[in-house]
PDB file of N, CA and C in Angstrom:
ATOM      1  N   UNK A   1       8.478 -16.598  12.844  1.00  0.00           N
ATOM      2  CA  UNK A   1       8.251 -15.474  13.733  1.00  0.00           C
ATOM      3  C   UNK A   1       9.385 -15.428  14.750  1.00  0.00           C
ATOM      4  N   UNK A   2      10.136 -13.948  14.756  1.00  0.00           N
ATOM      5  CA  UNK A   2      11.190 -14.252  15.781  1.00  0.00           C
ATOM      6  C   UNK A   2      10.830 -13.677  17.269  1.00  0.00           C
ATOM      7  N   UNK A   3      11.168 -14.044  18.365  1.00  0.00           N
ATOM      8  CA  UNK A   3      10.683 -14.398  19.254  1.00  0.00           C
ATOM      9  C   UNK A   3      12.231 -12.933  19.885  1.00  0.00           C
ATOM     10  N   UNK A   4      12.461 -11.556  20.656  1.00  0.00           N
ATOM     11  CA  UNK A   4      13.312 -11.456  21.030  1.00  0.00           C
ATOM     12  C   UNK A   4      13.139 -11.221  22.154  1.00  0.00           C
ATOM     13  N   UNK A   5      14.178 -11.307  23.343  1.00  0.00           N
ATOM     14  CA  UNK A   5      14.319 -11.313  24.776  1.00  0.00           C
ATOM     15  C   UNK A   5      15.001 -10.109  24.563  1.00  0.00           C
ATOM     16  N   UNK A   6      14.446  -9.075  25.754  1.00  0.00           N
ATOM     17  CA  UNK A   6      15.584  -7.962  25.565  1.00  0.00           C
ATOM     18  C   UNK A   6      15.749  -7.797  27.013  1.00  0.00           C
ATOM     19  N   UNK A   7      16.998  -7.202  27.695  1.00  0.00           N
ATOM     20  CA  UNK A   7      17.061  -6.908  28.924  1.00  0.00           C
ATOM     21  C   UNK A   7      18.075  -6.083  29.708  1.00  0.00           C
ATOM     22  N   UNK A   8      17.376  -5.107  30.323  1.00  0.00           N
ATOM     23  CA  UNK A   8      18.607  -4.118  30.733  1.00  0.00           C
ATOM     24  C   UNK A   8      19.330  -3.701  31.102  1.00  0.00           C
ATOM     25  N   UNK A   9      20.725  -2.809  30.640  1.00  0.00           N
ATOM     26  CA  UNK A   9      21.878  -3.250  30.884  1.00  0.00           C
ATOM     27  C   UNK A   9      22.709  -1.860  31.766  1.00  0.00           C
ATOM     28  N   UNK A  10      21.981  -0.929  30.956  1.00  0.00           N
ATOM     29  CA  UNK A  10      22.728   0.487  31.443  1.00  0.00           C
ATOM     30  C   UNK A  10      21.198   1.553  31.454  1.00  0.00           C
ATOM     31  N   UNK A  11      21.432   2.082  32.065  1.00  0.00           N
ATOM     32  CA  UNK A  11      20.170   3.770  31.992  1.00  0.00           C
ATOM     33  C   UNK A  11      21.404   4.784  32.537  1.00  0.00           C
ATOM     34  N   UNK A  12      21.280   5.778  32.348  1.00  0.00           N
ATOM     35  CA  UNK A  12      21.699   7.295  32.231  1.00  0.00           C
ATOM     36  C   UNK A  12      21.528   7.898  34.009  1.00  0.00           C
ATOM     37  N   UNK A  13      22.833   7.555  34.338  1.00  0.00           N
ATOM     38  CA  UNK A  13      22.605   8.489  35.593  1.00  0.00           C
ATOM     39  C   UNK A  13      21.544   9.892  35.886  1.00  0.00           C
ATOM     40  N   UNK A  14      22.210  10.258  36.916  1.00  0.00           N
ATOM     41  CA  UNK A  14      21.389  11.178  37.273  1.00  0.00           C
ATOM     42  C   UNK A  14      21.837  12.962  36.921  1.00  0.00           C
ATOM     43  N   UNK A  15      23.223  12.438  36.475  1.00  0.00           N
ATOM     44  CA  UNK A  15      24.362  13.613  36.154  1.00  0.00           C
ATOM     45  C   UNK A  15      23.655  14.196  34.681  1.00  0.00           C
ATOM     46  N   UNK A  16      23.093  13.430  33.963  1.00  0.00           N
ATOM     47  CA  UNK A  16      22.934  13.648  32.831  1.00  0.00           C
ATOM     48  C   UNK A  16      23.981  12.951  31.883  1.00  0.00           C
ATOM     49  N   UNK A  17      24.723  11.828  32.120  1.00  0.00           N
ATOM     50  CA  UNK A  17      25.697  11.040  31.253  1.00  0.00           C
ATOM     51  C   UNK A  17      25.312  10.273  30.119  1.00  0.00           C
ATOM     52  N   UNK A  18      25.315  10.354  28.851  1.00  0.00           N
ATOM     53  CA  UNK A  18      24.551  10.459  27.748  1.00  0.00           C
ATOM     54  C   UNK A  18      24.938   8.309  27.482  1.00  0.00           C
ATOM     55  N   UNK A  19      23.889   8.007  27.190  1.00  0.00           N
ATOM     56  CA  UNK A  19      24.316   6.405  26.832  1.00  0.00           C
ATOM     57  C   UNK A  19      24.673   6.192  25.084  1.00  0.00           C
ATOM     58  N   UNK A  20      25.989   5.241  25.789  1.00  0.00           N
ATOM     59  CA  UNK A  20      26.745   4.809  24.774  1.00  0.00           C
ATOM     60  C   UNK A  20      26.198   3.340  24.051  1.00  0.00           C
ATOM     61  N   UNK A  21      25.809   2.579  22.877  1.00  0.00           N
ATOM     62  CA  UNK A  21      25.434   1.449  23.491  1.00  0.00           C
ATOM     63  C   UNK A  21      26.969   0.944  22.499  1.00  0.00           C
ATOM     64  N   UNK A  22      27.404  -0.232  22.497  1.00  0.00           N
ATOM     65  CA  UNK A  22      28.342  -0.595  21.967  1.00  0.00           C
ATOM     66  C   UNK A  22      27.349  -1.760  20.798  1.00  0.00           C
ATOM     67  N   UNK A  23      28.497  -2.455  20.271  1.00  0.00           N
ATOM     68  CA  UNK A  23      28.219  -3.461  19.049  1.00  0.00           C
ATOM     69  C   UNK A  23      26.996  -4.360  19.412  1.00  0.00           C
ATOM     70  N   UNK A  24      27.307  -4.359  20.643  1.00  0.00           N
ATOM     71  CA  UNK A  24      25.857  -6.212  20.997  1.00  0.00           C
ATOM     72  C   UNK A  24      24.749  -5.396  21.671  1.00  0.00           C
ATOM     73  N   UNK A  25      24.856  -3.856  21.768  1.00  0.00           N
ATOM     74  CA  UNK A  25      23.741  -3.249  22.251  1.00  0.00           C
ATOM     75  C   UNK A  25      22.611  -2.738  21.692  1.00  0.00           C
ATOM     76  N   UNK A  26      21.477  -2.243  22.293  1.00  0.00           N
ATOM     77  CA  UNK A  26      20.573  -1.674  21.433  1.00  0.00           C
ATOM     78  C   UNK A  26      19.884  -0.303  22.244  1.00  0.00           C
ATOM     79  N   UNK A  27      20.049   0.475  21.790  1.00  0.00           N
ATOM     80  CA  UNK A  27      19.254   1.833  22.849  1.00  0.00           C
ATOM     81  C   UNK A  27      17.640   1.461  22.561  1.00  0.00           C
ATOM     82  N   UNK A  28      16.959   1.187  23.539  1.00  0.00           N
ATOM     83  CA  UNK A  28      15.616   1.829  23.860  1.00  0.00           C
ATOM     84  C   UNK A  28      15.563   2.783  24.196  1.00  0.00           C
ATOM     85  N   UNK A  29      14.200   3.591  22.919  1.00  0.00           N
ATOM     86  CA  UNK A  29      14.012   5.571  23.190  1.00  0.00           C
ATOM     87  C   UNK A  29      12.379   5.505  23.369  1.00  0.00           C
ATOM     88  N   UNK A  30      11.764   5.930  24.533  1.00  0.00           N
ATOM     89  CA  UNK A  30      10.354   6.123  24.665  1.00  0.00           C
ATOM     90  C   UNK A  30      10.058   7.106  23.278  1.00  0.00           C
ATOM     91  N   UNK A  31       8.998   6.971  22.571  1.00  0.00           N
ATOM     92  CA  UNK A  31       8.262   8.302  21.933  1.00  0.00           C
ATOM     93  C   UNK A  31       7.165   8.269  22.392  1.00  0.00           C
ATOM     94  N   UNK A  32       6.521   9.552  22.169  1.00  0.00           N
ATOM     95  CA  UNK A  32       5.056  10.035  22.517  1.00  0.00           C
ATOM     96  C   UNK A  32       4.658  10.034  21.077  1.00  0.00           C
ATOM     97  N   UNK A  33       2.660   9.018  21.519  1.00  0.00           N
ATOM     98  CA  UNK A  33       1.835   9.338  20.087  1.00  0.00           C
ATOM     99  C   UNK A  33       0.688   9.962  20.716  1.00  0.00           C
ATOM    100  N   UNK A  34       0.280  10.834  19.408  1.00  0.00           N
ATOM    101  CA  UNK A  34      -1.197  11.283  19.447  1.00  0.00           C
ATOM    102  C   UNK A  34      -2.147  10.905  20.257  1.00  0.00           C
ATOM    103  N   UNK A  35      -2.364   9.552  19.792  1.00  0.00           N
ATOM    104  CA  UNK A  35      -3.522   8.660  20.084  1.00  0.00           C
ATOM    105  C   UNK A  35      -2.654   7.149  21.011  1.00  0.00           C
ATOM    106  N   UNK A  36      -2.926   7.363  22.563  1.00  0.00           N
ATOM    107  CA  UNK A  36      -2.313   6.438  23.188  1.00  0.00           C
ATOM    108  C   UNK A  36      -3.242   5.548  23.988  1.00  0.00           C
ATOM    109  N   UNK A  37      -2.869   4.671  24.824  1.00  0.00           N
ATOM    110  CA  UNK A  37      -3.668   4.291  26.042  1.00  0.00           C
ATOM    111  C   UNK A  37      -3.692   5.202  27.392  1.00  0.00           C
ATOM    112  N   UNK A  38      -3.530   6.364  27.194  1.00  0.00           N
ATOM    113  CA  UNK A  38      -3.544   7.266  28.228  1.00  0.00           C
ATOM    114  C   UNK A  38      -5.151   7.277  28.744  1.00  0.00           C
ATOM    115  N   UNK A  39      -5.424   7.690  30.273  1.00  0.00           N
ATOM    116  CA  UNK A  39      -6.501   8.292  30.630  1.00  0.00           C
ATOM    117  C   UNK A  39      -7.268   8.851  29.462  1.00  0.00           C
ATOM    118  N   UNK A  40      -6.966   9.976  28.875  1.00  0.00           N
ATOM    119  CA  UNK A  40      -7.771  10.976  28.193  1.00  0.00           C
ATOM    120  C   UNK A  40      -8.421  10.483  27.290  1.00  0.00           C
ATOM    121  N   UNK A  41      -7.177   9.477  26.315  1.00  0.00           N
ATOM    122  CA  UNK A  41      -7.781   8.944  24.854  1.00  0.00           C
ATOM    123  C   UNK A  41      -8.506   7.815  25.291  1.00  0.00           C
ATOM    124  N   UNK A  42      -8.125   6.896  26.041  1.00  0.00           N
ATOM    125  CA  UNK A  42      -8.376   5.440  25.810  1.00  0.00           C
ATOM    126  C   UNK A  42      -9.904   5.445  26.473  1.00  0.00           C
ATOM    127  N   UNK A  43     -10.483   6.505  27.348  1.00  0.00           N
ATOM    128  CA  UNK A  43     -11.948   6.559  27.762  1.00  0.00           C
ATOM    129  C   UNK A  43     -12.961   7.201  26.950  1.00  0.00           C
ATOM    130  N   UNK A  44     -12.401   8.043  25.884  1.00  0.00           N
ATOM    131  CA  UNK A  44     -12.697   8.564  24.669  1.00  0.00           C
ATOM    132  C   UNK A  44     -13.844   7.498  24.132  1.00  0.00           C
ATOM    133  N   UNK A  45     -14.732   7.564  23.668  1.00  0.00           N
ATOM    134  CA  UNK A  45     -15.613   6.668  22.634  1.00  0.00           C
ATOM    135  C   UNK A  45     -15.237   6.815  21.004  1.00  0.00           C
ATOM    136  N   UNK A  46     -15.031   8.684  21.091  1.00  0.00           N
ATOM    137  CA  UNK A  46     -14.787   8.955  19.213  1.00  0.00           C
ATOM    138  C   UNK A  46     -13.119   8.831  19.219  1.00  0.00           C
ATOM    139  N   UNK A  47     -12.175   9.044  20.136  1.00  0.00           N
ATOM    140  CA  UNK A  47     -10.720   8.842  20.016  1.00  0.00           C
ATOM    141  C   UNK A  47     -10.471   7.301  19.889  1.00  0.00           C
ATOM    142  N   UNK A  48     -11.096   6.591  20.565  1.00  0.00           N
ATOM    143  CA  UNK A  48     -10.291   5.016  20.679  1.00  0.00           C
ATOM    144  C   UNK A  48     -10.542   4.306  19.528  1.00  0.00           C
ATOM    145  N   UNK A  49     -10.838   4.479  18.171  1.00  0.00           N
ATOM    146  CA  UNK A  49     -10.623   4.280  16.794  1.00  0.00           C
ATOM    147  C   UNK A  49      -9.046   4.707  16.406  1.00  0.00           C
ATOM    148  N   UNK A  50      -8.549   5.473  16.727  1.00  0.00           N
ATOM    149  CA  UNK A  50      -7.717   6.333  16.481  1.00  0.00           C
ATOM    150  C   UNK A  50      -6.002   5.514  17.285  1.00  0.00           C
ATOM    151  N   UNK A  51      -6.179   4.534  17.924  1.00  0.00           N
ATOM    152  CA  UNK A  51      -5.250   3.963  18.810  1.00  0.00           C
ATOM    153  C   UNK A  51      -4.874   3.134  18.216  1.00  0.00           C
ATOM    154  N   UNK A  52      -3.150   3.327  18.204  1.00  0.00           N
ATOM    155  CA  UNK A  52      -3.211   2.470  17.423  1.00  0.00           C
ATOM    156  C   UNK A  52      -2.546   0.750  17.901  1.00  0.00           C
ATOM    157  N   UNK A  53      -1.938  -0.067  17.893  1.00  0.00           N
ATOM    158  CA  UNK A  53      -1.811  -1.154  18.566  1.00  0.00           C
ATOM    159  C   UNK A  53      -0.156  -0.988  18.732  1.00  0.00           C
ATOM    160  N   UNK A  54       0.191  -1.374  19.839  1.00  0.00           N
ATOM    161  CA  UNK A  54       1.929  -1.586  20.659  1.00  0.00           C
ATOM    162  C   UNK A  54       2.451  -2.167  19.520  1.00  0.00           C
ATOM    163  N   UNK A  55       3.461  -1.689  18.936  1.00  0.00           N
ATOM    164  CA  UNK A  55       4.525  -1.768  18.460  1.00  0.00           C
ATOM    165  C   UNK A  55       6.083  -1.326  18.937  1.00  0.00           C
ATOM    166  N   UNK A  56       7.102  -1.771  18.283  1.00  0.00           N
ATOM    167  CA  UNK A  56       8.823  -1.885  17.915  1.00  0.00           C
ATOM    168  C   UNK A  56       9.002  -1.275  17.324  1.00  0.00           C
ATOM    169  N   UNK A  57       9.605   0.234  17.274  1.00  0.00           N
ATOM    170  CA  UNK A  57       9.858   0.626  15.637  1.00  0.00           C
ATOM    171  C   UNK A  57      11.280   0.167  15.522  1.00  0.00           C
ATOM    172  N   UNK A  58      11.696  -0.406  14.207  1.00  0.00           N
ATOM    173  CA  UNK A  58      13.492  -0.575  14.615  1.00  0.00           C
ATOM    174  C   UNK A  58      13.971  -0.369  12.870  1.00  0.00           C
ATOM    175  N   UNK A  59      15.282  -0.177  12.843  1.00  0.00           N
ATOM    176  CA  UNK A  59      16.034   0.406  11.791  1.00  0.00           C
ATOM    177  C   UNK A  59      15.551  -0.967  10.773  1.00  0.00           C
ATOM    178  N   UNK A  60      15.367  -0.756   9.819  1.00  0.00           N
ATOM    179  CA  UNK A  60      15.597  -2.137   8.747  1.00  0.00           C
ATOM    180  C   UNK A  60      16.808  -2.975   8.620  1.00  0.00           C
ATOM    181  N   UNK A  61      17.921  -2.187   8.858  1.00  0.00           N
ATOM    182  CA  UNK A  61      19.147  -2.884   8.220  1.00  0.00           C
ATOM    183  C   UNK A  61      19.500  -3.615   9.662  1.00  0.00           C
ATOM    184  N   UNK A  62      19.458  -2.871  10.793  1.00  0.00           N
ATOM    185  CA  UNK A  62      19.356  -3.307  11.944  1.00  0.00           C
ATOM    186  C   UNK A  62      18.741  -4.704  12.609  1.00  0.00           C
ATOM    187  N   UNK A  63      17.574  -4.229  12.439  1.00  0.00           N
ATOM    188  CA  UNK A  63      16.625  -5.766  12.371  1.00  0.00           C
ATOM    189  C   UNK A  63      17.215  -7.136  11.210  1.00  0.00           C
ATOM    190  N   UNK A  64      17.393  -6.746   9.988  1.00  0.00           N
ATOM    191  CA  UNK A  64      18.140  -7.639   9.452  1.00  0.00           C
ATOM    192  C   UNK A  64      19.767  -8.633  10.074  1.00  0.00           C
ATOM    193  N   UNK A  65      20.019  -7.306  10.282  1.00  0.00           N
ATOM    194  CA  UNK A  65      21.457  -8.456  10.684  1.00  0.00           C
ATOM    195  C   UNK A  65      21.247  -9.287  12.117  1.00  0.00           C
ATOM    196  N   UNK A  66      19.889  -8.925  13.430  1.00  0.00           N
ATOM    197  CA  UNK A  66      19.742 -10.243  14.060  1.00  0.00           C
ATOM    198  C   UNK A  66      18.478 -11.055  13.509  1.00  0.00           C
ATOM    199  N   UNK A  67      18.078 -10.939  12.513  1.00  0.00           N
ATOM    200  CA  UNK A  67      16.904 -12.008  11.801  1.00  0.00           C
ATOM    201  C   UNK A  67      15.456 -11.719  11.979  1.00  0.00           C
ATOM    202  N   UNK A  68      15.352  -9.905  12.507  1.00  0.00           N
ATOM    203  CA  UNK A  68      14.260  -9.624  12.465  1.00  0.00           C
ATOM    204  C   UNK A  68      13.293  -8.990  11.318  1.00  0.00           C
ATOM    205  N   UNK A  69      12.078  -9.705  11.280  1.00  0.00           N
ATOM    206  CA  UNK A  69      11.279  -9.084   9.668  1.00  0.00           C
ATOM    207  C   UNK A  69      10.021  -8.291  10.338  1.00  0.00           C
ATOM    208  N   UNK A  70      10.021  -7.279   9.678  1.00  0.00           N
ATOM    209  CA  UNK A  70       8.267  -7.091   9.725  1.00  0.00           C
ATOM    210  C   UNK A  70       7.431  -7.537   9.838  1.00  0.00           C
ATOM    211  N   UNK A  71       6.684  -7.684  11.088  1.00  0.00           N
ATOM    212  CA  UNK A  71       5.480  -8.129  11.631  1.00  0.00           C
ATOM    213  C   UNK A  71       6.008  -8.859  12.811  1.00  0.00           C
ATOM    214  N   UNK A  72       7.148  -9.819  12.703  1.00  0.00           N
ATOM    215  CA  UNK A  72       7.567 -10.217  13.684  1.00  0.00           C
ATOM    216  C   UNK A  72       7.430  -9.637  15.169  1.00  0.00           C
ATOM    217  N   UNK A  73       7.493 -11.075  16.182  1.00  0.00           N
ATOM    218  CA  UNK A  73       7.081 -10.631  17.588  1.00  0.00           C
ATOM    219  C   UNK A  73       7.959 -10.375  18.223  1.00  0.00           C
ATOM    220  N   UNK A  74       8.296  -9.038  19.122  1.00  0.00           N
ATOM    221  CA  UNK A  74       9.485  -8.515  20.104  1.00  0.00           C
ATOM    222  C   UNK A  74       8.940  -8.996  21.371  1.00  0.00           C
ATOM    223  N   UNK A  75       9.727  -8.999  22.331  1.00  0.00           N
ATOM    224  CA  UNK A  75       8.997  -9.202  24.103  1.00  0.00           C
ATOM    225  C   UNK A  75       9.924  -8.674  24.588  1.00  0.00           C
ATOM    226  N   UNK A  76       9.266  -7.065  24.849  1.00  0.00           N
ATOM    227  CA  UNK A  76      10.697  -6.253  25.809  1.00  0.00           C
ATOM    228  C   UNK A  76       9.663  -5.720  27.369  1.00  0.00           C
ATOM    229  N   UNK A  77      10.352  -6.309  28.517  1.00  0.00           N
ATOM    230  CA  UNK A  77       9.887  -6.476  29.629  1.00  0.00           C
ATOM    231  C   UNK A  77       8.370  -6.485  29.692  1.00  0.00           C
ATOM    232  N   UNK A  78       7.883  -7.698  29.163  1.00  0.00           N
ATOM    233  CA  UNK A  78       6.968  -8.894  29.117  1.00  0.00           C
ATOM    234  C   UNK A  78       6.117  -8.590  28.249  1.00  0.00           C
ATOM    235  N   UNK A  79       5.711  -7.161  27.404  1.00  0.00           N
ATOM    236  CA  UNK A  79       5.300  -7.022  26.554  1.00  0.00           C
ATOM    237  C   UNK A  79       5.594  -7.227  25.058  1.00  0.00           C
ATOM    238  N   UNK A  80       4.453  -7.778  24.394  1.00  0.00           N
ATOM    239  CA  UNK A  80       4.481  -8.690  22.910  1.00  0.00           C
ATOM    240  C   UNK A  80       4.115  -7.450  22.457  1.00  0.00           C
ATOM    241  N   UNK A  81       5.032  -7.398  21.092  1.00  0.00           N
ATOM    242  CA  UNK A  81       4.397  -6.213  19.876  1.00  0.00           C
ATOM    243  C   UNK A  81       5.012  -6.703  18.504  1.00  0.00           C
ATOM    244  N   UNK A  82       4.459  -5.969  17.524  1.00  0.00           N
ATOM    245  CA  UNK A  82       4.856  -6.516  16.511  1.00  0.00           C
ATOM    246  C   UNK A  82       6.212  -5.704  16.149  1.00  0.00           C
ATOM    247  N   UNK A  83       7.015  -6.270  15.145  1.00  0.00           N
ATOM    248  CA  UNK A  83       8.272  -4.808  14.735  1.00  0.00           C
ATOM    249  C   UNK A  83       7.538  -4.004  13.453  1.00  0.00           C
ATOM    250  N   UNK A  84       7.939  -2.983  13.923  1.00  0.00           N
ATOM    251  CA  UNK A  84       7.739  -2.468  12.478  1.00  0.00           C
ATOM    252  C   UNK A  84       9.060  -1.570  12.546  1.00  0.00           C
ATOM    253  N   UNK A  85       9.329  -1.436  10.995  1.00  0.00           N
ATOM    254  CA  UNK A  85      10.784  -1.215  10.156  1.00  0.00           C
ATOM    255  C   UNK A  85      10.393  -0.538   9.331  1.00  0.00           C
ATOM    256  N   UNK A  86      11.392   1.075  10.057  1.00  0.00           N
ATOM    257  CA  UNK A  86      11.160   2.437   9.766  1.00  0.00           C
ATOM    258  C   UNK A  86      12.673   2.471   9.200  1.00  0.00           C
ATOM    259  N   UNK A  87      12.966   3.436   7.896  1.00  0.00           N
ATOM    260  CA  UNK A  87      14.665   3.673   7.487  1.00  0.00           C
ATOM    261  C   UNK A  87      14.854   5.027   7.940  1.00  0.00           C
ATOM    262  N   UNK A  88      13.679   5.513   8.780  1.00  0.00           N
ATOM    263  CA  UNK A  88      13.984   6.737   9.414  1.00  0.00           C
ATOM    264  C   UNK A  88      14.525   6.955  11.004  1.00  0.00           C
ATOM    265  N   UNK A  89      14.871   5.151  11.771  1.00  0.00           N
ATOM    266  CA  UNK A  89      15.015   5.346  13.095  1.00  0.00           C
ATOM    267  C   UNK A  89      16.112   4.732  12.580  1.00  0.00           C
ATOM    268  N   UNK A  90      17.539   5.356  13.690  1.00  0.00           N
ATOM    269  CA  UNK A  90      18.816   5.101  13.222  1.00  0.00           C
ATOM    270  C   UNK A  90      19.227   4.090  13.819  1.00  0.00           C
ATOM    271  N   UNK A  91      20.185   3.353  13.207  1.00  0.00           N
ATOM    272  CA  UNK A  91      20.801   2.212  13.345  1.00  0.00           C
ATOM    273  C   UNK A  91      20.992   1.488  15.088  1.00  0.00           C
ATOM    274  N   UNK A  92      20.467   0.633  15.278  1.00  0.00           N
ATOM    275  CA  UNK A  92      20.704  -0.072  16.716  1.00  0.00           C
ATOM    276  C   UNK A  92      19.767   0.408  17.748  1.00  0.00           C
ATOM    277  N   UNK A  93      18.466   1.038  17.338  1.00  0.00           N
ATOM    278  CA  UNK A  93      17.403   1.705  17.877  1.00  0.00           C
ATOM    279  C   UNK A  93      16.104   1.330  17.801  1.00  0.00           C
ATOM    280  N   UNK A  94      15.632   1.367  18.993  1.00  0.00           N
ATOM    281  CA  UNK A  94      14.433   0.556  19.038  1.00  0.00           C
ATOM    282  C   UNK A  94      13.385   1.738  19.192  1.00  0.00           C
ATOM    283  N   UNK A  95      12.529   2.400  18.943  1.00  0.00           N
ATOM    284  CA  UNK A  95      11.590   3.169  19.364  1.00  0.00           C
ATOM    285  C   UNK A  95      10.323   2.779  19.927  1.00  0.00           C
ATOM    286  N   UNK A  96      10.010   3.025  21.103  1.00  0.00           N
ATOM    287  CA  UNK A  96       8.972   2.306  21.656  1.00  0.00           C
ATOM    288  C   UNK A  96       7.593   3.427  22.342  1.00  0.00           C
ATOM    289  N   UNK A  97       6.672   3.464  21.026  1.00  0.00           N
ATOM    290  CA  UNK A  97       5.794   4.310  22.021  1.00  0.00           C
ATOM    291  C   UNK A  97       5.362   3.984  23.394  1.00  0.00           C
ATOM    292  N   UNK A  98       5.367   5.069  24.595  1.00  0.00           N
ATOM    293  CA  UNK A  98       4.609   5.401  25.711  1.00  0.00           C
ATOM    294  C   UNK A  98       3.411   5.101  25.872  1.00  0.00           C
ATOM    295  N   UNK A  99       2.551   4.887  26.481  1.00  0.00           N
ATOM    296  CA  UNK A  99       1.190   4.655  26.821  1.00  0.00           C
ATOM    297  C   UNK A  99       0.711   3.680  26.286  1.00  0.00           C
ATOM    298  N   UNK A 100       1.126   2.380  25.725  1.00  0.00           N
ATOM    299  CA  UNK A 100       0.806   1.565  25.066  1.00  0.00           C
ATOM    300  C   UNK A 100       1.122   0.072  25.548  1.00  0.00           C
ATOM    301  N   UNK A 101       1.637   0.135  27.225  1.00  0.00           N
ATOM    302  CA  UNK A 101       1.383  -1.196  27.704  1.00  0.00           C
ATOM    303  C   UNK A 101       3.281  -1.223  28.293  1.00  0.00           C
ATOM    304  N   UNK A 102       4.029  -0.535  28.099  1.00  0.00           N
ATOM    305  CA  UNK A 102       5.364  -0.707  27.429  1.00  0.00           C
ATOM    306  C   UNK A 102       6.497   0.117  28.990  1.00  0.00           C
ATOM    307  N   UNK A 103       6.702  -0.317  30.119  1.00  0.00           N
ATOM    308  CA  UNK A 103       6.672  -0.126  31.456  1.00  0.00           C
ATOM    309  C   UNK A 103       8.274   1.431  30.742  1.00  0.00           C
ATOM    310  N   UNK A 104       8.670   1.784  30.312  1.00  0.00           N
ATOM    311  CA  UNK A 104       9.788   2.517  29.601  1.00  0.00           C
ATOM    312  C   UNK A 104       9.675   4.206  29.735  1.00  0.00           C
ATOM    313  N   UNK A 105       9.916   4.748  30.628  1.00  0.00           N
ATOM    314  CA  UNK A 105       9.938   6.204  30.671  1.00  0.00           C
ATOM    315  C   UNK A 105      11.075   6.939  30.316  1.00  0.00           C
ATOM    316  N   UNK A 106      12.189   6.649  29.870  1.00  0.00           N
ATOM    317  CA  UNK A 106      13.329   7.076  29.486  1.00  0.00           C
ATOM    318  C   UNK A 106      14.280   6.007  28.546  1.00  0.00           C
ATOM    319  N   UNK A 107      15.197   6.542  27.765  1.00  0.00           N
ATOM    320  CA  UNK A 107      15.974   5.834  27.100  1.00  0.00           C
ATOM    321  C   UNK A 107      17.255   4.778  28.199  1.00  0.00           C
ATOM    322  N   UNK A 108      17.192   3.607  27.407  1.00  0.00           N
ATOM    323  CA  UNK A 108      17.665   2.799  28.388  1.00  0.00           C
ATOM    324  C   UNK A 108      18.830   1.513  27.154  1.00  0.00           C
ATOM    325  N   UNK A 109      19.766   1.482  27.392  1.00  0.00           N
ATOM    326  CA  UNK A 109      20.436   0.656  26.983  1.00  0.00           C
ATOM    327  C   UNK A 109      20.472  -0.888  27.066  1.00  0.00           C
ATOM    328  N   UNK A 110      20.038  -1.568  26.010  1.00  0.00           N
ATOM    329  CA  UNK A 110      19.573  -2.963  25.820  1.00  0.00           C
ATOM    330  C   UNK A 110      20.592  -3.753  25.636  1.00  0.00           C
ATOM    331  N   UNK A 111      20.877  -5.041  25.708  1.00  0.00           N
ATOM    332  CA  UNK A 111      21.518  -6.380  25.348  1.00  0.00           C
ATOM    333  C   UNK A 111      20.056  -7.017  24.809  1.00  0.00           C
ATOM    334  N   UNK A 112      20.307  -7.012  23.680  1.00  0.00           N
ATOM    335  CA  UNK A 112      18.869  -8.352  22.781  1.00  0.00           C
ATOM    336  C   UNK A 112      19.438  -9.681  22.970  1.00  0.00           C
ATOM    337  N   UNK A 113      18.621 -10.532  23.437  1.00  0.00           N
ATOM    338  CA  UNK A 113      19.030 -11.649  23.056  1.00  0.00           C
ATOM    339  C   UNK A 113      18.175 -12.111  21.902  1.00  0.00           C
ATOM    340  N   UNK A 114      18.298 -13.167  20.566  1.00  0.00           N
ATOM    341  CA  UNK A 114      17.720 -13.741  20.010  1.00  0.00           C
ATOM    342  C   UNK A 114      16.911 -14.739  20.706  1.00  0.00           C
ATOM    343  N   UNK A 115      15.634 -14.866  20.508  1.00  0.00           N
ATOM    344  CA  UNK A 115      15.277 -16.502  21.067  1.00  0.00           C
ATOM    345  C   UNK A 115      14.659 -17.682  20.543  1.00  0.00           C
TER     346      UNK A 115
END
């Protein structure tokens, strides 16, 4: 089980200056789901079936070249999730749903460490 430290390096002014990440970087991108830990759903009785558990989404080939597999455990600012490995999120990208424990309101430029 790989264990990763992630921690941040750059966020996007206020100008609107678009982030670059380079070779040892990784962009974190908030997404929005359906079914979250928000107010609305998570007090729900018939919605909170429907929630689904904090996850990583990250590129496959990506995750491969630092030694990450499916199911494996991420820890990006103190939250544990599992990865899951989509060939639809592009290379060096982490997708991290919103409302799911995950402190991330905007895209933010990472340094991973392995641990």
């Amino acid at each position: 089980m790989a264990l990763a430290a992630i921690t941040p390096s750059v966020s996007p002014d206020e100008k609107g200056e678009s982030l670059h990440p380079d070779e040892s970087q990784w962009l974190l991108v908030p997404i929005t789901r359906l079914y979250d830990l928000g107010i609305t759903v998570a007090t729900s009785a018939l919605l909170q079936p429907h929630i689904g558990a904090a996850s990583f989404i990250v590129n496959p080939q990506s995750a491969k070249s630092i030694g990450i597999q499916s199911g494996d455990m991420l820890k990006v600012n103190g939250l544990e999730a599992k990865a899951v490995l989509d060939e639809t999120v592009p290379a060096s990208v982490i997708l991290v749903p919103r409302s799911m424990g995950t402190p991330i309101t905007r895209p933010v430029v990472f340094k991973m460490n392995v641990a």
